[in-house]
C-alpha atoms as a PDB file:
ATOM      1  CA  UNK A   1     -16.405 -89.306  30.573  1.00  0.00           C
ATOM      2  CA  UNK A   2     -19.256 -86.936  31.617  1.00  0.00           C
ATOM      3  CA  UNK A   3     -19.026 -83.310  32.042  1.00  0.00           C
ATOM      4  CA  UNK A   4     -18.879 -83.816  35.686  1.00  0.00           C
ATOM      5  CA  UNK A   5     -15.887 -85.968  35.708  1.00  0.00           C
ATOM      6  CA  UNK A   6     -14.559 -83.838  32.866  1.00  0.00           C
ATOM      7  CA  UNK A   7     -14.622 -80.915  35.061  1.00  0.00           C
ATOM      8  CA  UNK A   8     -13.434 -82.781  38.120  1.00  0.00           C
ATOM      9  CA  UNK A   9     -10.285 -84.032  36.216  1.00  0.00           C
ATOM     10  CA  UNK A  10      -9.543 -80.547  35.099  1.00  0.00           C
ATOM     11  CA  UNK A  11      -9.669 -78.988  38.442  1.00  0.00           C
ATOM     12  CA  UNK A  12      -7.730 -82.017  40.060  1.00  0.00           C
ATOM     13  CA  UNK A  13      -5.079 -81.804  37.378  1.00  0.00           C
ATOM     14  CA  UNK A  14      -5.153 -78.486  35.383  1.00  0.00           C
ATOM     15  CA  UNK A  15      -5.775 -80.143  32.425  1.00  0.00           C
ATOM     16  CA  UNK A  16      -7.708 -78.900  30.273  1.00  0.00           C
ATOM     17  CA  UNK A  17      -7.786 -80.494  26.759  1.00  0.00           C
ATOM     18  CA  UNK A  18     -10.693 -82.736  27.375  1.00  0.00           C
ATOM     19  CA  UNK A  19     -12.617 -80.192  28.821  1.00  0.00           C
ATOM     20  CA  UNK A  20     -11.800 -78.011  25.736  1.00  0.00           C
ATOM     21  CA  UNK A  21     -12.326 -81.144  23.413  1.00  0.00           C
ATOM     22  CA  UNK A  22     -16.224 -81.051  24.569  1.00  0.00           C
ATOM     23  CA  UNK A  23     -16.580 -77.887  23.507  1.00  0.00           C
ATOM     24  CA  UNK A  24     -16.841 -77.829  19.731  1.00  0.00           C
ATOM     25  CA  UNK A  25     -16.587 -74.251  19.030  1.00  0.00           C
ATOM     26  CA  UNK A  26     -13.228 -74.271  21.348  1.00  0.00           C
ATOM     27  CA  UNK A  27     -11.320 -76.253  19.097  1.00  0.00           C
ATOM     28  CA  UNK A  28     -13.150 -75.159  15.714  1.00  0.00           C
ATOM     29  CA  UNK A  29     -11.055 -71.629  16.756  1.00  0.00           C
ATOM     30  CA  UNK A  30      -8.166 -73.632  18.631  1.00  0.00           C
ATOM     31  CA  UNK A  31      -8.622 -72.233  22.551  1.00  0.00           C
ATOM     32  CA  UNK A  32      -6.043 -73.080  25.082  1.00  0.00           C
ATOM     33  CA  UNK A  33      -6.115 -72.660  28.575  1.00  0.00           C
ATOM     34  CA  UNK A  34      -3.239 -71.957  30.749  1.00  0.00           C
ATOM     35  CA  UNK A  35      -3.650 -71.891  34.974  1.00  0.00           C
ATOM     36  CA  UNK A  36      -1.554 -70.186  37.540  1.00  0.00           C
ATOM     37  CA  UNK A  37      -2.472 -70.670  40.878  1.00  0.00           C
ATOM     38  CA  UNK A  38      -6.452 -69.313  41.044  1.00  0.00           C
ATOM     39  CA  UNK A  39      -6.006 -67.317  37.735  1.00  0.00           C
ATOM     40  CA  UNK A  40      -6.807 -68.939  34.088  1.00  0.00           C
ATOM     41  CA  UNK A  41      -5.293 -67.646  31.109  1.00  0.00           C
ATOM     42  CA  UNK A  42      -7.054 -67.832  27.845  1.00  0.00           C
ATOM     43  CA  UNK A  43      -5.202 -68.182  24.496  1.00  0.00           C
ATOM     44  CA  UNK A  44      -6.025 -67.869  21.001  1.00  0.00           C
ATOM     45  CA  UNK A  45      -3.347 -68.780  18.985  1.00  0.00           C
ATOM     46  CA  UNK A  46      -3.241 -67.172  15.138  1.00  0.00           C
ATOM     47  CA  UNK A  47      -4.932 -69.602  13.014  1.00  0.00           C
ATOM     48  CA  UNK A  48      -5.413 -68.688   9.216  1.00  0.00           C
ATOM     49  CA  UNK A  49      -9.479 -70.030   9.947  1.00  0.00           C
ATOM     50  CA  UNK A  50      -9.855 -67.346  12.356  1.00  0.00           C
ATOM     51  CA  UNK A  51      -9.227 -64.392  10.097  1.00  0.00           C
ATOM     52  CA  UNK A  52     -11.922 -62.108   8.960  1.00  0.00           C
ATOM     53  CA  UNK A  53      -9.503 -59.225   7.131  1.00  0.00           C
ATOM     54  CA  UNK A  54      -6.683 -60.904   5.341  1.00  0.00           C
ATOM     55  CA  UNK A  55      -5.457 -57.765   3.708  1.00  0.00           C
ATOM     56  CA  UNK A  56      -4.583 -56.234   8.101  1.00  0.00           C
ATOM     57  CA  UNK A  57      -4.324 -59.161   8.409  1.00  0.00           C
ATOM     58  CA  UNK A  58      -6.925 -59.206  11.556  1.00  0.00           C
ATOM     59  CA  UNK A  59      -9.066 -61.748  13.048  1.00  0.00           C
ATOM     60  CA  UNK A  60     -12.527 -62.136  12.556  1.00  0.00           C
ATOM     61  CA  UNK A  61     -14.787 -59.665  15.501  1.00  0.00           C
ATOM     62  CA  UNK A  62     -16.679 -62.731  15.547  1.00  0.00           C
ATOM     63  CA  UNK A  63     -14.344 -65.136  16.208  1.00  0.00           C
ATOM     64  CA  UNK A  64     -13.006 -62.343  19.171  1.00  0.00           C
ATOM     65  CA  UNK A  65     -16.222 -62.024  20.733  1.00  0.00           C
ATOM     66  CA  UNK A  66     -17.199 -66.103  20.714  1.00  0.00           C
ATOM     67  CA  UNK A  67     -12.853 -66.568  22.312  1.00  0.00           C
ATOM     68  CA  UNK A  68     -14.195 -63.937  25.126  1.00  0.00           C
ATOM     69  CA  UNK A  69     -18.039 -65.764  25.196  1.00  0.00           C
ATOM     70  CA  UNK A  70     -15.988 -69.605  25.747  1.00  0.00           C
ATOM     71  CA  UNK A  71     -13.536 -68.105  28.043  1.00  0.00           C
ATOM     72  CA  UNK A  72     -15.984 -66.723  30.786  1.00  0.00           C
ATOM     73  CA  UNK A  73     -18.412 -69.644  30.412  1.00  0.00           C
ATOM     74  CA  UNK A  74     -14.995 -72.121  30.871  1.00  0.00           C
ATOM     75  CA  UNK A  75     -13.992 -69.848  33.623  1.00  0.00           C
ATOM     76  CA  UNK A  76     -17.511 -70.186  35.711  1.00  0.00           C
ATOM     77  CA  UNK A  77     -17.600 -73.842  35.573  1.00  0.00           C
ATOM     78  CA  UNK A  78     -13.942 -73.538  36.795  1.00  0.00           C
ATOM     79  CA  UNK A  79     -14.452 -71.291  39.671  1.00  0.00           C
ATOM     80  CA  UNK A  80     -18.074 -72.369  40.869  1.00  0.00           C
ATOM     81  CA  UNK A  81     -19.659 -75.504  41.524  1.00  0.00           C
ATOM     82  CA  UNK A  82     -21.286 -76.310  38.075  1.00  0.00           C
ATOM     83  CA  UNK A  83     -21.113 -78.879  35.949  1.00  0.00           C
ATOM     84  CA  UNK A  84     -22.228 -77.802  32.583  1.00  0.00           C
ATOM     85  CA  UNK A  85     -22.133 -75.069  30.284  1.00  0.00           C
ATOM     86  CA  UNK A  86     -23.914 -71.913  32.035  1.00  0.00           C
ATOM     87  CA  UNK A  87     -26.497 -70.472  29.455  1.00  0.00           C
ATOM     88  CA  UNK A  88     -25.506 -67.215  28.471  1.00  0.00           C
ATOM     89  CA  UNK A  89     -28.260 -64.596  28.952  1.00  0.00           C
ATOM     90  CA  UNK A  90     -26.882 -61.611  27.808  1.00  0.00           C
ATOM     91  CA  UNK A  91     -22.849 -60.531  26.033  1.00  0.00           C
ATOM     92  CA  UNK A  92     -21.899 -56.958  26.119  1.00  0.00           C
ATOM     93  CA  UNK A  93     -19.002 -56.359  23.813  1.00  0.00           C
ATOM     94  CA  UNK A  94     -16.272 -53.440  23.383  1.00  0.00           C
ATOM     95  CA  UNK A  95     -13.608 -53.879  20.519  1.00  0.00           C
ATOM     96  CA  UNK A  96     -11.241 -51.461  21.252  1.00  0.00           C
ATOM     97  CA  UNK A  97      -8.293 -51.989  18.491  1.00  0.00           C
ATOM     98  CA  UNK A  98      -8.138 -54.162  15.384  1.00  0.00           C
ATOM     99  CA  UNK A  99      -7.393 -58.159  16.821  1.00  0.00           C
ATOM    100  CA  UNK A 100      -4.146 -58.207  14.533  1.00  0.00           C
ATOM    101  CA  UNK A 101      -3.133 -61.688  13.487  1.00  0.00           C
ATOM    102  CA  UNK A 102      -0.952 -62.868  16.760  1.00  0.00           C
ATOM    103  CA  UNK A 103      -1.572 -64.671  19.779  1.00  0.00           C
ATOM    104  CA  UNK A 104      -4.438 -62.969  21.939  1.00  0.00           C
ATOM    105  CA  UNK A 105      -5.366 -63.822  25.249  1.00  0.00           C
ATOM    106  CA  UNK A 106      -8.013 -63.310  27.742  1.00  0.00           C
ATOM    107  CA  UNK A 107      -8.616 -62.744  31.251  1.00  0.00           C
ATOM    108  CA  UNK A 108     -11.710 -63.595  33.253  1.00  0.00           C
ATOM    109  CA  UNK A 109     -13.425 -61.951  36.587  1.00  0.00           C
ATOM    110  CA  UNK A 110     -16.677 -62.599  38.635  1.00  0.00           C
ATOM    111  CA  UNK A 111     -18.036 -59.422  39.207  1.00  0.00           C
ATOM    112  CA  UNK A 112     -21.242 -60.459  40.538  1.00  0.00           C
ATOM    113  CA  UNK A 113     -22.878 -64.012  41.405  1.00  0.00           C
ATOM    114  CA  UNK A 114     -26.235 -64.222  43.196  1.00  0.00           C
ATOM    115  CA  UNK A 115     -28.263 -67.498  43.541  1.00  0.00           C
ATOM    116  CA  UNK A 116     -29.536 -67.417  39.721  1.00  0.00           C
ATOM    117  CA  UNK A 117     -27.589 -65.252  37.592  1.00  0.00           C
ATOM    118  CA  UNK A 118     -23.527 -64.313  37.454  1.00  0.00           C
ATOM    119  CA  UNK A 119     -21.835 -61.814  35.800  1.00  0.00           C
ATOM    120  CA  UNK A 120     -18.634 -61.830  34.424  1.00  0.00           C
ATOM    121  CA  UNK A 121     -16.431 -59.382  32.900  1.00  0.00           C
ATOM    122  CA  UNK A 122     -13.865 -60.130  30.213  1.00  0.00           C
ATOM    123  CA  UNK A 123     -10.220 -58.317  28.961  1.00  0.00           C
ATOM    124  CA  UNK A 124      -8.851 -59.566  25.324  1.00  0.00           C
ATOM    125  CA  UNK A 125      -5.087 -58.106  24.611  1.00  0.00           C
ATOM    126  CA  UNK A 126      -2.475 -59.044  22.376  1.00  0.00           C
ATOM    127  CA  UNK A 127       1.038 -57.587  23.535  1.00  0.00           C
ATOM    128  CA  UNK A 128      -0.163 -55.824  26.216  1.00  0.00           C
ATOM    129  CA  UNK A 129      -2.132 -55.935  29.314  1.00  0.00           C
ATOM    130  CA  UNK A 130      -2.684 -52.343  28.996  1.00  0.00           C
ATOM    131  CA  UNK A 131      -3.751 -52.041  25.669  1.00  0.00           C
ATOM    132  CA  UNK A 132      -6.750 -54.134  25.214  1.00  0.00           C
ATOM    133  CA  UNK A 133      -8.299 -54.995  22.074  1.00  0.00           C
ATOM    134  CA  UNK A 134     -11.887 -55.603  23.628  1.00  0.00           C
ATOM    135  CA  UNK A 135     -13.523 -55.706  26.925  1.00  0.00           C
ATOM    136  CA  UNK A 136     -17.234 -57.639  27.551  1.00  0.00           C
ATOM    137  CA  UNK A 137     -19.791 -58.389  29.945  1.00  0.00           C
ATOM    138  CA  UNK A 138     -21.453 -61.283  30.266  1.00  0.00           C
ATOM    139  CA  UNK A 139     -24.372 -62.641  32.297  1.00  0.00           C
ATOM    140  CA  UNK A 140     -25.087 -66.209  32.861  1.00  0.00           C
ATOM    141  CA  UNK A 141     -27.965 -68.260  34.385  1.00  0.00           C
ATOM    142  CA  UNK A 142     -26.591 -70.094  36.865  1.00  0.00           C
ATOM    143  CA  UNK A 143     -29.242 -72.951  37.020  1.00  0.00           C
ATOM    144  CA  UNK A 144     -32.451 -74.251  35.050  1.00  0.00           C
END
């Protein structure tokens, strides 16, 4: 399939495993997606791969920021009319708490989308909503 019908078969159905599938950093760290109405959930399950302090245990700040990266460029092509993978222009990232080894999810917003450039802002928790274990920013170019 291409990326276009890719994307089209996600939106049509909600699923998202072959969109996922053609992003090889997405399953490397083992993203899943989960919709509800207009809102996409983001999951990272634990994965012994992912770790980056065994002794917390606590998953790897990398591995966090790249989960928060793939989520808002997943969520753009979701919510706006593109078919590829927006290039990232710039990633602001704030870890908050140690990413302890459990599931963590992620929630996307569009802050800001002009003709060019949209910005998106990210939330990464574990048990709680309200206890965050990073917040970013991203910015992506919206065409070539």
């Amino acid at each position: 399939m291409t990326s276009e019908e890719i994307l089209k078969h996600t939106r049509d159905t909600g699923d998202f495993m072959p969109l996922l599938e053609s992003i090889p950093y997405a399953v490397f760290i083992g993203l899943h997606c989960d919709r509800f109405g207009d809102d996409i959930i983001f999951r990272l399950p634990p994965k012994p791969e992912n770790l980056g302090n065994p002794v917390l245990p606590a998953i790897h700040g990398g591995v966090i920021g790249g989960f928060m990266e793939v989520s808002a460029a997943i969520y753009l092509m979701m919510s706006q009319d593109i078919f590829r993978v927006p290039k990232i222009i710039d990633f602001s990232l704030d870890y908050l708490r140690a990413g302890l080894d459990q599931e963590t999810f992620a929630e996307c917003h569009l802050t800001r989308q002009g003709k060019r450039v949209a910005n998106v802002m990210i939330t990464a928790w574990q048990k709680s909503r309200q206890q965050p274990i990073a917040t970013a920013r991203a910015h992506f170019l919206m065409e070539d």
